[in-house]
Protein backbone atom coordinates (compact mmCIF):
# COMPACT_ATOMS: atom_id res chain seq x y z
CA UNK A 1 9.32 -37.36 62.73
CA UNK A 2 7.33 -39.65 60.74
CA UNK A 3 6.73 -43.32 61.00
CA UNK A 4 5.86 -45.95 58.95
CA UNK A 5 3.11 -47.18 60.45
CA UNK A 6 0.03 -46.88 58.85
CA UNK A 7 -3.61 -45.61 59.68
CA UNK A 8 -5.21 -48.55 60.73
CA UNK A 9 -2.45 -49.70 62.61
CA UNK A 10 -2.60 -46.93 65.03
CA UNK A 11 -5.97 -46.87 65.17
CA UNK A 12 -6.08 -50.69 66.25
CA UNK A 13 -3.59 -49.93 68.72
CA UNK A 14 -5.47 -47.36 70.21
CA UNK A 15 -8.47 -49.26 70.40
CA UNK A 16 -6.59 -52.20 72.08
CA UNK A 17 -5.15 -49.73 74.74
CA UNK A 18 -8.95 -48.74 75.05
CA UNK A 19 -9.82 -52.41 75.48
CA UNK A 20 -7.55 -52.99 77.85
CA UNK A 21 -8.09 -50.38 79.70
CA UNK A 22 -11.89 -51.34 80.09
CA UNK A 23 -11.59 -55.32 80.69
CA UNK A 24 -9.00 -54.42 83.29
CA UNK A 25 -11.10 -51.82 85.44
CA UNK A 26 -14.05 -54.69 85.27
CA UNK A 27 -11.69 -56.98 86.76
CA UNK A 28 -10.69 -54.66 89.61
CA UNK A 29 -14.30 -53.68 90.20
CA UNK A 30 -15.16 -57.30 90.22
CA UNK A 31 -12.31 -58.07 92.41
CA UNK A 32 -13.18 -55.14 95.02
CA UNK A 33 -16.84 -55.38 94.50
CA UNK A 34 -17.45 -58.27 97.57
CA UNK A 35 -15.34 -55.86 99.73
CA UNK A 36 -17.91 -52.88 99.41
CA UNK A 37 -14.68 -50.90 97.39
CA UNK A 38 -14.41 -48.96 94.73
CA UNK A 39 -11.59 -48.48 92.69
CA UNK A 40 -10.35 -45.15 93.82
CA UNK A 41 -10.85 -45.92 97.56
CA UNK A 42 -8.54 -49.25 97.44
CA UNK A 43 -6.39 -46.47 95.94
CA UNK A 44 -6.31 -44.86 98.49
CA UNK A 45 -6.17 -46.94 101.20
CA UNK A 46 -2.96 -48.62 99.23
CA UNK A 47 -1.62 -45.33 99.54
CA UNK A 48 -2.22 -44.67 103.28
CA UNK A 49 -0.71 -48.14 104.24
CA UNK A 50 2.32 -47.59 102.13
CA UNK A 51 2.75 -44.04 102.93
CA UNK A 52 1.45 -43.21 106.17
CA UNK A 53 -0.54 -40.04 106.74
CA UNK A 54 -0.89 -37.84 104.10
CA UNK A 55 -2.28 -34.59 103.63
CA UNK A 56 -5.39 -34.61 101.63
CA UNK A 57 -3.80 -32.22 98.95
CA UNK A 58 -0.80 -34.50 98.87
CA UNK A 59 -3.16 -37.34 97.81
CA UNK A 60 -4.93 -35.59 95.49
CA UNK A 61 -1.78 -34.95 93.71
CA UNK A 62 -1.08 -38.31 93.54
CA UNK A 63 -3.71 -39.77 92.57
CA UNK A 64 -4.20 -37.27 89.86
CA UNK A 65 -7.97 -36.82 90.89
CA UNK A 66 -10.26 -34.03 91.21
CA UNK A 67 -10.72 -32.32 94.60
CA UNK A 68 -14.47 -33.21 94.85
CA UNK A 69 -13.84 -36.95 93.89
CA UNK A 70 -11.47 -37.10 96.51
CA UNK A 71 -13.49 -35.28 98.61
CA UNK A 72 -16.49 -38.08 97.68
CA UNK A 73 -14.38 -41.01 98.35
CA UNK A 74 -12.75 -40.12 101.88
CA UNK A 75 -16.10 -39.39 103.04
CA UNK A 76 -16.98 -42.54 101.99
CA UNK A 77 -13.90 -44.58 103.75
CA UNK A 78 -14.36 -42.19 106.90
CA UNK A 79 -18.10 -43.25 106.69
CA UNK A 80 -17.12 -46.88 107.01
CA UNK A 81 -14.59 -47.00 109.42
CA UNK A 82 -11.52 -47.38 107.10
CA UNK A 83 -9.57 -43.90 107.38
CA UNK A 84 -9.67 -40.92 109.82
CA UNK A 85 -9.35 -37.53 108.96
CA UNK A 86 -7.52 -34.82 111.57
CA UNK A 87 -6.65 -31.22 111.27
CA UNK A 88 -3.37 -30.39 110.04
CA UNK A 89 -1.40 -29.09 112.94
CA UNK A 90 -0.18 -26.04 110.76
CA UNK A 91 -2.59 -25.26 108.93
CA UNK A 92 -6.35 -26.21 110.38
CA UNK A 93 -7.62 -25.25 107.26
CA UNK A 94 -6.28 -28.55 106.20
CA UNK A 95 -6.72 -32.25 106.87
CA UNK A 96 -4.61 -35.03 107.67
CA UNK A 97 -5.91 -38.34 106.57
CA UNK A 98 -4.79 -41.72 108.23
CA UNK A 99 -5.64 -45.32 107.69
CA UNK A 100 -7.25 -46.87 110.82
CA UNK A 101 -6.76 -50.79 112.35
CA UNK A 102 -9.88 -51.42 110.16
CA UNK A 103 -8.87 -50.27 106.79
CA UNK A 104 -5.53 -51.69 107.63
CA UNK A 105 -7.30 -54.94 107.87
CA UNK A 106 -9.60 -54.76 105.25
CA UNK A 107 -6.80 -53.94 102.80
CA UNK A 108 -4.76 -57.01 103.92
CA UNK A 109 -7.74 -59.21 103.29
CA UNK A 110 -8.71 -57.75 99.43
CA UNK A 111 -6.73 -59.55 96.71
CA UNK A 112 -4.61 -57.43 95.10
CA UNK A 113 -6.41 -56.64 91.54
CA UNK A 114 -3.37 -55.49 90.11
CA UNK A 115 -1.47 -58.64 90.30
CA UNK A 116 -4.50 -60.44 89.28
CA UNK A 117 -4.64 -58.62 85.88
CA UNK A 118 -0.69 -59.36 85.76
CA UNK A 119 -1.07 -62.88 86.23
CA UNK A 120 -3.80 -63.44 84.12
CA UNK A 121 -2.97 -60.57 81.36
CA UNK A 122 0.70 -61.36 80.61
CA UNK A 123 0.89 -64.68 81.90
CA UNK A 124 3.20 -65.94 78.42
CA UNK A 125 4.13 -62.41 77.50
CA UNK A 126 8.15 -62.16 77.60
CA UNK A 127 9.56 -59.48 79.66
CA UNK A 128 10.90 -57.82 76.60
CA UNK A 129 7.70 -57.71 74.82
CA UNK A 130 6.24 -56.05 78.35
CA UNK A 131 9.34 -53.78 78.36
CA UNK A 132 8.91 -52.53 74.55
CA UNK A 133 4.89 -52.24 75.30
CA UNK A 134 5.40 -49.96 78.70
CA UNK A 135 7.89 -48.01 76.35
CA UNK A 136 5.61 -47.54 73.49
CA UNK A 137 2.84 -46.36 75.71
CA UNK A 138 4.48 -44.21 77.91
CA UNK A 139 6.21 -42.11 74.96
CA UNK A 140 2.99 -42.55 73.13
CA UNK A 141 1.49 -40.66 76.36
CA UNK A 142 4.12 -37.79 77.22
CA UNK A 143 3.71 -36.92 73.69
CA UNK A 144 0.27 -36.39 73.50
CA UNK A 145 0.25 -34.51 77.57
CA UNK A 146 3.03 -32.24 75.89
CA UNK A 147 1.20 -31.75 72.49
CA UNK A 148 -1.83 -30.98 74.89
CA UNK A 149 0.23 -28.23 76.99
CA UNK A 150 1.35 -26.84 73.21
CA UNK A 151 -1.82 -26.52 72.14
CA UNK A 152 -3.47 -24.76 75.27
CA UNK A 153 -0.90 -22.16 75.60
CA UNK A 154 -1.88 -20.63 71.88
């Protein structure tokens, strides 16, 4: 189905998205920096508060991370006292992670950088031009994950 946007438009859209997408992740990094945090740990421990115990397959579903970068960052949040990880009562093979008082705490005390990036990043956008935007780049996105799954299975 064709549009009639041209070239250059889409290519300045995609390098906005691009833009975006790299001034906000320096904004959470600053934001969780001070708290000894990286990105995908917050994640996580966002997760684990809202969720409760999780399976670490479970999470790494979720998060839609690899296994060893998962694997990276809950050692790293065991490590410091923020999450425990216990056998799964049926299946030992697997673990169980759970947030502990301290990551509780910690994650209570962090500004949220998501709201921060809100606030600051839409502050006089309308909620219709937000609306049409999440729109835009979620087709946008499920178009090019199902062109991708097209073009594996030739």
């Amino acid at each position: 189905m064709p549009n009639n946007v041209n070239d250059a438009d889409l290519e300045a859209a995609g390098s906005w998205a691009k833009r975006y997408f790299l001034a906000s992740r320096e904004v959470v990094e600053s934001v969780l920096r001070p708290y000894d945090l990286g990105n995908t740990q917050w994640y996580v421990l966002g997760v684990l508060v809202d969720r409760g115990p999780l399976k670490q397959r479970d999470l790494t579903r979720e998060l839609e991370v690899e296994r060893a970068t998962l694997s990276a960052v809950i050692s790293a949040l065991v490590r410091k006292g923020y999450i425990e990880q216990h056998p799964d009562p049926e299946d030992q093979r697997q673990k169980i992670l759970q947030v502990t008082p301290a990551g509780r705490t910690l994650l209570a005390s962090v500004p949220d950088p998501i709201a921060i990036i809100a606030a600051v990043a839409f502050a006089d956008v309308s909620d219709a031009d937000i609306a049409t935007t999440n729109q835009v780049l979620k087709d946008a996105t499920q178009r090019l994950i199902d062109y991708k799954k097209g073009a594996t299975k030739s």
